[in-house]
C-alpha atoms as a PDB file:
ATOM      1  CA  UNK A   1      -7.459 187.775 164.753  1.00  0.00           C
ATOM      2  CA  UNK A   2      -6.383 191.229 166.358  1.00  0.00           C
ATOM      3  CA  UNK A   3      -2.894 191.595 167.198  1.00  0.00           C
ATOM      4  CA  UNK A   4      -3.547 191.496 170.941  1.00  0.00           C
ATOM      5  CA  UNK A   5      -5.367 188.261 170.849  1.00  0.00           C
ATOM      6  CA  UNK A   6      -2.698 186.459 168.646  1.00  0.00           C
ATOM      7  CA  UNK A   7      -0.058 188.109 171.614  1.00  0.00           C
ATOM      8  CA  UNK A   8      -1.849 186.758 174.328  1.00  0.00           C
ATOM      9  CA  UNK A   9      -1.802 183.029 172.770  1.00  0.00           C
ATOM     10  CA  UNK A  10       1.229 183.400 171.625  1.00  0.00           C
ATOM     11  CA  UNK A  11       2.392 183.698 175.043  1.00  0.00           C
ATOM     12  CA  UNK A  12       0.350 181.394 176.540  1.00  0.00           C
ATOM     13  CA  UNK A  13       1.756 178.803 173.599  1.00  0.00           C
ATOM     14  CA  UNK A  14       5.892 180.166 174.698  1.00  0.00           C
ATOM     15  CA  UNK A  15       5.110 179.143 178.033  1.00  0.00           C
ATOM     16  CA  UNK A  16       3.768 176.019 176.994  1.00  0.00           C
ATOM     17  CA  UNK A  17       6.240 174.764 175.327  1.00  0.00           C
ATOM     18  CA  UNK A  18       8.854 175.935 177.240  1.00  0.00           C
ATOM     19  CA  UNK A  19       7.405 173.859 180.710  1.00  0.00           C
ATOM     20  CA  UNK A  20       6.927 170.969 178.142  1.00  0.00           C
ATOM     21  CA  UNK A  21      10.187 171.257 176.035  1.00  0.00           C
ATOM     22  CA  UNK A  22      11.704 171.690 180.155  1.00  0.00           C
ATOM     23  CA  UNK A  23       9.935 168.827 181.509  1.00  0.00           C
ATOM     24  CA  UNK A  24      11.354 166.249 178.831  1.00  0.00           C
ATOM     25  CA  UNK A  25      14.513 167.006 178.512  1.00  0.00           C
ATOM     26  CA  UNK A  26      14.988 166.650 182.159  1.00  0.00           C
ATOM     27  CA  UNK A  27      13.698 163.343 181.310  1.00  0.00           C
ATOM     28  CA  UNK A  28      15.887 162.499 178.620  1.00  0.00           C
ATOM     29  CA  UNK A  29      18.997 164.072 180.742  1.00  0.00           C
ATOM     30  CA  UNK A  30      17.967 162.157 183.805  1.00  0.00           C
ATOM     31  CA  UNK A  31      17.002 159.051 182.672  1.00  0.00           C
ATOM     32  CA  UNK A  32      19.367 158.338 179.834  1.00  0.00           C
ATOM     33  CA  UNK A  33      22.226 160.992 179.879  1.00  0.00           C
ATOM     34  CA  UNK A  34      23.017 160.798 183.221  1.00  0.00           C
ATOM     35  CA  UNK A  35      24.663 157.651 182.797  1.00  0.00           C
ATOM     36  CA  UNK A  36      26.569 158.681 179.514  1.00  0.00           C
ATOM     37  CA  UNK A  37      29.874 159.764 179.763  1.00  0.00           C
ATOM     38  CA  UNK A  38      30.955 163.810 180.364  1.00  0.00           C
ATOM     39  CA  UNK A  39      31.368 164.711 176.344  1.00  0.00           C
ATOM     40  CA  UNK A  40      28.152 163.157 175.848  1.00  0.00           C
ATOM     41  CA  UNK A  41      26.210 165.375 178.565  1.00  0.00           C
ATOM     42  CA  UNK A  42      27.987 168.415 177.704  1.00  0.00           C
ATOM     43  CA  UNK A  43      26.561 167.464 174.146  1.00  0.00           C
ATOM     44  CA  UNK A  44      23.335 166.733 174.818  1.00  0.00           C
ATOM     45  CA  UNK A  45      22.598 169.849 177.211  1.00  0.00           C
ATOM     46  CA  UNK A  46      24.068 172.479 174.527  1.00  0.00           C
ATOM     47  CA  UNK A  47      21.939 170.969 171.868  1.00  0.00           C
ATOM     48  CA  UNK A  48      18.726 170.635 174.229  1.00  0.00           C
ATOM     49  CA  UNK A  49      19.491 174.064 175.525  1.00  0.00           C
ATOM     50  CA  UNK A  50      19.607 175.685 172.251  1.00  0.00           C
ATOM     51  CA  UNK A  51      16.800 173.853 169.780  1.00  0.00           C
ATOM     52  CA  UNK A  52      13.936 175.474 171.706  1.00  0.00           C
ATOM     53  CA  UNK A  53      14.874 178.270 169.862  1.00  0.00           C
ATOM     54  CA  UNK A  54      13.254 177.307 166.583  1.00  0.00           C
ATOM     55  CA  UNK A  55       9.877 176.446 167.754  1.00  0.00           C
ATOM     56  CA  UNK A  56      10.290 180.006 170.228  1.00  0.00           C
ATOM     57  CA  UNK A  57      11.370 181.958 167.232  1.00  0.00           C
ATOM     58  CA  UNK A  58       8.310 180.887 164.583  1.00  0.00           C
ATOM     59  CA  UNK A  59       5.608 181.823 167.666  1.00  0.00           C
ATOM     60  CA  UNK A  60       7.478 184.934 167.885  1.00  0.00           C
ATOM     61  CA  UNK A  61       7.376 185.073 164.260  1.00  0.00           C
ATOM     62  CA  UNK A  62       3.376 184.467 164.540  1.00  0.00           C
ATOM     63  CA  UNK A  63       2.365 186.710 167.108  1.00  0.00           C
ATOM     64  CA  UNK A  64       4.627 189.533 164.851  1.00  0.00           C
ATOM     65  CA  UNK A  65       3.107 189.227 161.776  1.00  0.00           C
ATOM     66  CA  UNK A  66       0.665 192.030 160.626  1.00  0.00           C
ATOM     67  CA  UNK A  67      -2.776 192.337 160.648  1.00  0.00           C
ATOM     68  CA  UNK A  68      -4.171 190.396 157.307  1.00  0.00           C
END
């Protein structure tokens, strides 16, 4: 695959995942974590804030990789 097709999905999986990883954990925050106590939100929003990372960072990984 050339190196500006694997950029282009790459993107267009990035985007994907971040409107899906988005969409559920305002879910999750609305439906169950709203009703939790303060320590327990701040919890759960710095952990779902930050674990999109991983899945971010091995697309980025993907789309960097050099041409086999």
């Amino acid at each position: 695959m050339k190196e500006r097709t694997r950029k282009f999905f790459g993107m267009l999986m990035l985007v994907g995942w971040v409107v899906f990883y988005a969409a559920v954990g305002m879910t999750i925050g609305a439906a169950v974590v709203a009703n939790a106590g303060a320590l327990a939100q701040i919890l759960f929003f710095l952990i779902t804030g930050l674990i999109w990372i991983v899945p971010a960072g091995l697309i980025i990984r993907w789309m960097e990789k050099p041409k086999a």
